[in-house]
Protein backbone atom coordinates (compact mmCIF):
# COMPACT_ATOMS: atom_id res chain seq x y z
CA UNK A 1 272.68 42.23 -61.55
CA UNK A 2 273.16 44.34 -64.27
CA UNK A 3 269.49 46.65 -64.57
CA UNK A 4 270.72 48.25 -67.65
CA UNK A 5 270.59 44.75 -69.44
CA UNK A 6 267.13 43.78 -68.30
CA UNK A 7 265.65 47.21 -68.91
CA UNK A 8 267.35 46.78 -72.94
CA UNK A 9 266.17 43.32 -73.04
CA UNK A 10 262.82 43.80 -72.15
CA UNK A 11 262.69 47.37 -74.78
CA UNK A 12 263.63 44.63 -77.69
CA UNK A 13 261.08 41.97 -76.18
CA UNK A 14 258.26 44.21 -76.34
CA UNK A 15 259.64 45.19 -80.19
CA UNK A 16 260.58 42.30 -81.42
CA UNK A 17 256.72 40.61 -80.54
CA UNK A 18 255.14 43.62 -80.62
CA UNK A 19 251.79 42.18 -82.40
CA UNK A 20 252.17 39.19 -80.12
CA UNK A 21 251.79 41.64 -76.95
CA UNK A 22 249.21 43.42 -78.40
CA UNK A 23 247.09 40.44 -78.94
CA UNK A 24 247.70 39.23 -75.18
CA UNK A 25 246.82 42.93 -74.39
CA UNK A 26 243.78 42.67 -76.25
CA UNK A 27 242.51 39.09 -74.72
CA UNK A 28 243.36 40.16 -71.47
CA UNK A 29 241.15 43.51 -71.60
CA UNK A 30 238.45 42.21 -72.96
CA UNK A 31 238.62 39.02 -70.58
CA UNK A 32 239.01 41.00 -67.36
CA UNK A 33 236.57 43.60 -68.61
CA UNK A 34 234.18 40.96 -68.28
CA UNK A 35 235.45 39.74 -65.33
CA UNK A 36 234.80 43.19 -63.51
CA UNK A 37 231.79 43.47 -65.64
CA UNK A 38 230.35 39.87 -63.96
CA UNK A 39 231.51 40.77 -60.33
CA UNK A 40 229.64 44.14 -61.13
CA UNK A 41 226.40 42.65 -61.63
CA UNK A 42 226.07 40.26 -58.98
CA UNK A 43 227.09 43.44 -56.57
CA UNK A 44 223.97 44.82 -58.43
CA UNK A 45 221.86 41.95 -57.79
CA UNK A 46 223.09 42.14 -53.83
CA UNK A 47 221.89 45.98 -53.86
CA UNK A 48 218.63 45.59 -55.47
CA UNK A 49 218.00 42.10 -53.31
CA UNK A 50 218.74 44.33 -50.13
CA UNK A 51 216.31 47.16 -51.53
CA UNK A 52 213.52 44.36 -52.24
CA UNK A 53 214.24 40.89 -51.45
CA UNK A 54 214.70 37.84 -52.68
CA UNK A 55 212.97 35.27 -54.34
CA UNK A 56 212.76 33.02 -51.33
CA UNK A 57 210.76 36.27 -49.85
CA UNK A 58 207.31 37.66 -49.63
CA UNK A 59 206.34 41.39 -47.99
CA UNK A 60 203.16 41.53 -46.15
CA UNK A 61 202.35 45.86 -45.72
CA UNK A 62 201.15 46.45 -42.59
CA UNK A 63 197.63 49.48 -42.00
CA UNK A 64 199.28 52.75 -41.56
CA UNK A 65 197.04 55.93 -41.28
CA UNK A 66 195.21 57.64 -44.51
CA UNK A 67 195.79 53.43 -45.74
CA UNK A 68 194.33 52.94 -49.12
CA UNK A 69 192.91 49.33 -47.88
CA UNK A 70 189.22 50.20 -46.88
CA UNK A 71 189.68 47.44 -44.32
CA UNK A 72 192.45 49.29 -42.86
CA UNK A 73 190.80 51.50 -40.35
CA UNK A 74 193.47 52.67 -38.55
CA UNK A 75 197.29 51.98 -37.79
CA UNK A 76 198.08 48.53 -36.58
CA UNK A 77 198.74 48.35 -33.60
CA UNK A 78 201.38 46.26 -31.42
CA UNK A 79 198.64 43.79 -30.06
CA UNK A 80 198.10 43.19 -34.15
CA UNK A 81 201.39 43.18 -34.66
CA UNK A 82 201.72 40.30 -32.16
CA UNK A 83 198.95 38.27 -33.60
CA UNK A 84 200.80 38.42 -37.03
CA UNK A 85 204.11 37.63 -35.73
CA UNK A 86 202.33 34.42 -33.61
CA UNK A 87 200.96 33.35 -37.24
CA UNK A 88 204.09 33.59 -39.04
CA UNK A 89 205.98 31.97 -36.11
CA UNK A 90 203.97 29.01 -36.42
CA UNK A 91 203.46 28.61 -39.86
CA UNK A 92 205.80 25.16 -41.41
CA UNK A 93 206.34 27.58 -44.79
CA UNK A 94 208.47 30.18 -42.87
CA UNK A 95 212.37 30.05 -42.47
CA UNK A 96 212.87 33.72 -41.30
CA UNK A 97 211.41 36.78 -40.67
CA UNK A 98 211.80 40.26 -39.28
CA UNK A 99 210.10 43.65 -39.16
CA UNK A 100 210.51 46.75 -41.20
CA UNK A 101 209.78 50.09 -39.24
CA UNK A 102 208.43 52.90 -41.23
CA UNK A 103 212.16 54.73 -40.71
CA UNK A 104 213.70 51.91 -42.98
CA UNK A 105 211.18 51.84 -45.07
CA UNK A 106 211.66 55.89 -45.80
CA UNK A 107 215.52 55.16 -45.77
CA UNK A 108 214.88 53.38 -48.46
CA UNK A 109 212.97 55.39 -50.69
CA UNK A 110 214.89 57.76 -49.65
CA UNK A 111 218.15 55.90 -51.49
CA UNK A 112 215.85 55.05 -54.19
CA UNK A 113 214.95 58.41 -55.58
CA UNK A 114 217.56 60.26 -53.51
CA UNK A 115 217.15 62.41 -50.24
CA UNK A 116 216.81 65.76 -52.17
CA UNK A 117 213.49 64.91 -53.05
CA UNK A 118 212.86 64.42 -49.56
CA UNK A 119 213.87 68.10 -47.63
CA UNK A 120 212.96 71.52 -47.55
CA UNK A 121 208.89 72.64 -46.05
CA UNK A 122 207.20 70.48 -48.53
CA UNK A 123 209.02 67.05 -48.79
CA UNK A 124 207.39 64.46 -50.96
CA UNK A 125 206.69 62.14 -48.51
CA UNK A 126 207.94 61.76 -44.75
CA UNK A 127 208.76 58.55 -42.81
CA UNK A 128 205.42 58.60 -41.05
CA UNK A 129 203.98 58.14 -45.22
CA UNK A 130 205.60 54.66 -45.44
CA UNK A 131 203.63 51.43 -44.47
CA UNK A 132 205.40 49.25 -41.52
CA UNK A 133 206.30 45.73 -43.26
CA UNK A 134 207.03 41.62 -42.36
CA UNK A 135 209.79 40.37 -44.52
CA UNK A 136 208.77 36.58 -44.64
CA UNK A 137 211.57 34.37 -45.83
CA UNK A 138 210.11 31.06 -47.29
CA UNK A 139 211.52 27.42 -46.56
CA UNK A 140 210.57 26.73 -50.44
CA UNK A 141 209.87 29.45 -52.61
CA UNK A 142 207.28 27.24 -54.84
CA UNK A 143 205.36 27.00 -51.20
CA UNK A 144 204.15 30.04 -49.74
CA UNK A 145 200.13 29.69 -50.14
CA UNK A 146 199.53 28.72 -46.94
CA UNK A 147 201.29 31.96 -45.28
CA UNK A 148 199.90 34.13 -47.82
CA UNK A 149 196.53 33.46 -47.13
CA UNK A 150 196.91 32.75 -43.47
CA UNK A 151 198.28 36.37 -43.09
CA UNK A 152 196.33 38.32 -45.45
CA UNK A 153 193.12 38.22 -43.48
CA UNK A 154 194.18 39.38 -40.37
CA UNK A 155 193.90 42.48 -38.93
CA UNK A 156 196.30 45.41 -39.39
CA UNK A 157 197.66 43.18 -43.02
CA UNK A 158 196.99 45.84 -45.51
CA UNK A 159 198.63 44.09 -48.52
CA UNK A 160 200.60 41.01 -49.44
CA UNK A 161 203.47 41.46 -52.24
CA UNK A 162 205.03 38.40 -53.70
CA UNK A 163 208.88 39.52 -54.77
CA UNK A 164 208.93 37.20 -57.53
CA UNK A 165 207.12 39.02 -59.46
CA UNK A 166 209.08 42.23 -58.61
CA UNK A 167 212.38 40.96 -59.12
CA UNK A 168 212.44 37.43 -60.26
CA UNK A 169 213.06 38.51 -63.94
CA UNK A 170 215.26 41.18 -63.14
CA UNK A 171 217.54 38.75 -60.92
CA UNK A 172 216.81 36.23 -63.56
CA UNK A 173 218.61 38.40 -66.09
CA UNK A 174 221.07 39.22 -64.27
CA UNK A 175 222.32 36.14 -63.48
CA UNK A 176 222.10 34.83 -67.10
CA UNK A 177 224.26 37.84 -67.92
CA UNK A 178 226.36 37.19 -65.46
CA UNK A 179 227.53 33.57 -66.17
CA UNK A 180 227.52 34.57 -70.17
CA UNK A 181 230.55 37.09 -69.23
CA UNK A 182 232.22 34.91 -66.63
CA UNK A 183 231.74 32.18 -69.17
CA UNK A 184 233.44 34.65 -71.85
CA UNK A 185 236.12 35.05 -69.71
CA UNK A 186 237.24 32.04 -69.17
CA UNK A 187 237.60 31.06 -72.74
CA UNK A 188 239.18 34.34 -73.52
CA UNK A 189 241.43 34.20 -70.49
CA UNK A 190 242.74 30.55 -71.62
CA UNK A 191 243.34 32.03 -74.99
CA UNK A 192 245.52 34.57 -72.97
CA UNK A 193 247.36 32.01 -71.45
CA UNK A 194 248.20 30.62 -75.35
CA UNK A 195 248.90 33.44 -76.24
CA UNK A 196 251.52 34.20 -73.58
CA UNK A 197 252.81 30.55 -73.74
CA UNK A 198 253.23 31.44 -77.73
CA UNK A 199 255.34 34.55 -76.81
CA UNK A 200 257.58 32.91 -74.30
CA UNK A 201 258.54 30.28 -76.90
CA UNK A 202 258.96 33.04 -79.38
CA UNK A 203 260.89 34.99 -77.48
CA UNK A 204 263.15 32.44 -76.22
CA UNK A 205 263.92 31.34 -79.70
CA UNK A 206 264.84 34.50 -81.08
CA UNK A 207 267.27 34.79 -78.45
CA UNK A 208 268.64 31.71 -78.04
CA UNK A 209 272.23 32.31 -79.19
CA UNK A 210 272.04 34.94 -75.60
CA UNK A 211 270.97 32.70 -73.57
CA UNK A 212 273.44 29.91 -74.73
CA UNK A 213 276.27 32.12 -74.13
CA UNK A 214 274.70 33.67 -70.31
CA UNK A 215 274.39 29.72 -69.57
CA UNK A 216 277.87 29.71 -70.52
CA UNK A 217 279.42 32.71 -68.20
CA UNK A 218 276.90 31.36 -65.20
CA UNK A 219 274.12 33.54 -65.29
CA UNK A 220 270.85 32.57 -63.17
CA UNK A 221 268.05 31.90 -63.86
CA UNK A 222 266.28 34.42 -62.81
CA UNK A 223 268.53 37.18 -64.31
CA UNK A 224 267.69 35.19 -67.78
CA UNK A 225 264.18 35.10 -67.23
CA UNK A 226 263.65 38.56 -65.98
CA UNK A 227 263.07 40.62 -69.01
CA UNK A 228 260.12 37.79 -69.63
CA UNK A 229 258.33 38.37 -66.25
CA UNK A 230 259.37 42.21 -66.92
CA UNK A 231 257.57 42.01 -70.32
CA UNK A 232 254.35 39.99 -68.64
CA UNK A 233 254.00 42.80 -65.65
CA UNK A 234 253.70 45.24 -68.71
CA UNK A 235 251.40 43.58 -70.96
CA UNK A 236 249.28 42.96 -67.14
CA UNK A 237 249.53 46.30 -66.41
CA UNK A 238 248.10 48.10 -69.70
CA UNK A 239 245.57 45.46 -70.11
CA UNK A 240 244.50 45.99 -66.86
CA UNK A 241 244.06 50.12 -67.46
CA UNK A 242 242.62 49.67 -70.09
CA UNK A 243 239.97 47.11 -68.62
CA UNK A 244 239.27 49.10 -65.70
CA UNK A 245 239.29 52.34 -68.04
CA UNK A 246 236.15 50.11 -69.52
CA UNK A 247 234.54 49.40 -66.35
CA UNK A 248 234.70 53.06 -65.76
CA UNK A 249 233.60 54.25 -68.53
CA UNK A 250 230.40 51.53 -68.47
CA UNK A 251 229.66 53.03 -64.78
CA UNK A 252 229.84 56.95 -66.18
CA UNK A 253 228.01 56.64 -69.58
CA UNK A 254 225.97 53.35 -69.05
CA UNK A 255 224.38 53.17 -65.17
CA UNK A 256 225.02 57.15 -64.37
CA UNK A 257 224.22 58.60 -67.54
CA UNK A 258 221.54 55.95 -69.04
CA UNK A 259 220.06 53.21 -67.13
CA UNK A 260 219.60 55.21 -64.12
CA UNK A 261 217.70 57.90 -66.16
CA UNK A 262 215.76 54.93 -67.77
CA UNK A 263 215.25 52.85 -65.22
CA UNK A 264 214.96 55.04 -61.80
CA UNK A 265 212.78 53.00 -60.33
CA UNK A 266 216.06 50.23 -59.66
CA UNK A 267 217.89 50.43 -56.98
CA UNK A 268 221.36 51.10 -59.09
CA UNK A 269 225.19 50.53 -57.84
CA UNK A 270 227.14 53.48 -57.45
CA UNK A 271 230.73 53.96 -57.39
CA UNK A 272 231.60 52.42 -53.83
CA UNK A 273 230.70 49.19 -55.73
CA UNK A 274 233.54 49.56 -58.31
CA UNK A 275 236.21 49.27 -55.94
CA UNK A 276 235.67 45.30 -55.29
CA UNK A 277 235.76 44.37 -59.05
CA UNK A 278 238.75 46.60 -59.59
CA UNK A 279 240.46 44.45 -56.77
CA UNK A 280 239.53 41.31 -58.61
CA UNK A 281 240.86 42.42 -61.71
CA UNK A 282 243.59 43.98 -60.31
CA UNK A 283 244.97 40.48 -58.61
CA UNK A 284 244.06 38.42 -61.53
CA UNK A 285 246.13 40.50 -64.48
CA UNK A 286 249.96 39.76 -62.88
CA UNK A 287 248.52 36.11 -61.56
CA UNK A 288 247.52 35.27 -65.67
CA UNK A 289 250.89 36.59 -67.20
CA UNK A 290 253.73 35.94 -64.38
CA UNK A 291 252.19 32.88 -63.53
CA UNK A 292 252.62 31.25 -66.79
CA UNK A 293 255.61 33.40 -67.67
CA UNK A 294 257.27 31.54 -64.44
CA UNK A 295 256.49 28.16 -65.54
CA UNK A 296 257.12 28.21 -69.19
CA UNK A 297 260.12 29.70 -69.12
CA UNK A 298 261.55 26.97 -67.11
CA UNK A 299 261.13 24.66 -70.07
CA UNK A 300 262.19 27.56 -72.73
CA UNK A 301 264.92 28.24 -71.18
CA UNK A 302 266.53 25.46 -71.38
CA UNK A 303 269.33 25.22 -73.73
């Protein structure tokens, strides 16, 4: 197979539709930006779930020492601790549960408003500072009156915190965010697709006398159709820099250098959680310009 063919054919593809390619480039940026951009958010609503919990969830704060609850007269104790885990045990409400030490608890804060804050003679606050907790996971979140106010009489309960109203409008808004990119990209990728459908045919038309004449001499089909899938691996392959470029650049300027300023007291994503929406965007670029490529051109190449 002559490479030296392939690599001119696919320099006067990319020439010849050179506005064509630059409008699949385009689509496919913007679409797989929002792709990433979607996978991003629900990997922010898994981080700030994990910091406070879900909707389905309610916190009950245990007594610690120095407790701002007047009824809290001391620590609670494991006997109390015991009586509170009999009550949620038995209570219809209650799917799941489980106990957050004070260690956790600081680990969290900790991750929250970062460790430096938290070191040195004079830390802000140590571990033995942070209230022991009862994560209560609810059957129905519409139905949780009955273990609310079964719990928050009993001895050693400081405080009862319902999550949704911590982060049921910030979950809420992320997920509406969420589908309105996914939803953005779909339509954008399928213009993609038309667009790369459009190119083929243009393509093949332009050099149809070629191909007549390599159908002629008994070249394959493959060796005709190479410079195509060579020209869809390049417009892939910008569009996807460029996209993750974007992603990038949102993570540096937007949730580094703005919302995290803005809005410390969220639990942000940080850069760990941009390698699993590059991945995605990285397998779907070549899979929405070879795969087409590889079907079309067995009808427009034809001759």
């Amino acid at each position: 197979m002559q490479l030296r063919y392939v690599f001119s054919e696919l320099g006067q593809g990319l020439r010849r539709n050179l506005s064509m390619h630059v409008a699949v480039v385009l689509t496919l940026l913007v679409s797989l930006a929002l792709v990433g951009f979607g996978v991003l958010l629900r990997e922010q609503s898994v981080k700030a779930t994990d910091q406070w919990g879900s909707e389905l969830q309610i916190t009950a704060f245990l007594c610690k020492a120095r407790d701002d609850n007047p009824a809290c007269t001391s620590e609670v104790t494991d006997a109390q601790k015991e009586r509170i885990a009999k009550v949620v045990d038995d209570s219809p409400e209650v799917a799941d549960y489980r106990f957050e030490t004070k260690e956790e608890a600081f680990a969290k804060v900790k991750e929250l408003l970062g460790a430096d804050k938290f070191e040195g003679p004079n830390p802000a606050a140590t571990a033995d500072d942070m209230p022991e907790s009862i994560w209560i996971t609810l059957n129905d979140p519409d139905e949780y009156q009955g273990i609310e106010s079964a719990i928050i009489g009993l001895d050693g309960v400081s405080s009862v915190r319902d999550q949704r109203d911590v982060v049921g409008p910030i979950l809420r808004g992320m997920t509406a965010i969420r589908i309105g990119s996914l939803a953005t990209a779909i339509v954008l990728v399928i213009a993609a697709l038309l667009l790369v459908a459009n190119t083929i045919r243009l393509a093949a038309f332009a050099r149809r006398r070629e191909i007549g004449i390599m159908r002629l001499v008994g070249a394959s089909t493959l060796y005709i159709a190479l410079p195509f899938l060579m020209e869809a691996l390049v417009t892939a392959a910008i569009a996807l820099v460029f996209s993750i470029g974007a992603l990038v650049a949102f993570m540096h300027f937007g949730v580094n250098g703005w919302l995290k300023d803005q809005f410390g007291f969220i639990p942000w994503i940080d850069w760990a959680n941009v390698v699993t929406p590059v991945v995605v965007m990285a397998i779907l670029a070549p899979l929405l310009t070879l795969l087409p490529t590889l079907v079309l051109t067995r009808k427009y190449l034809k001759v």
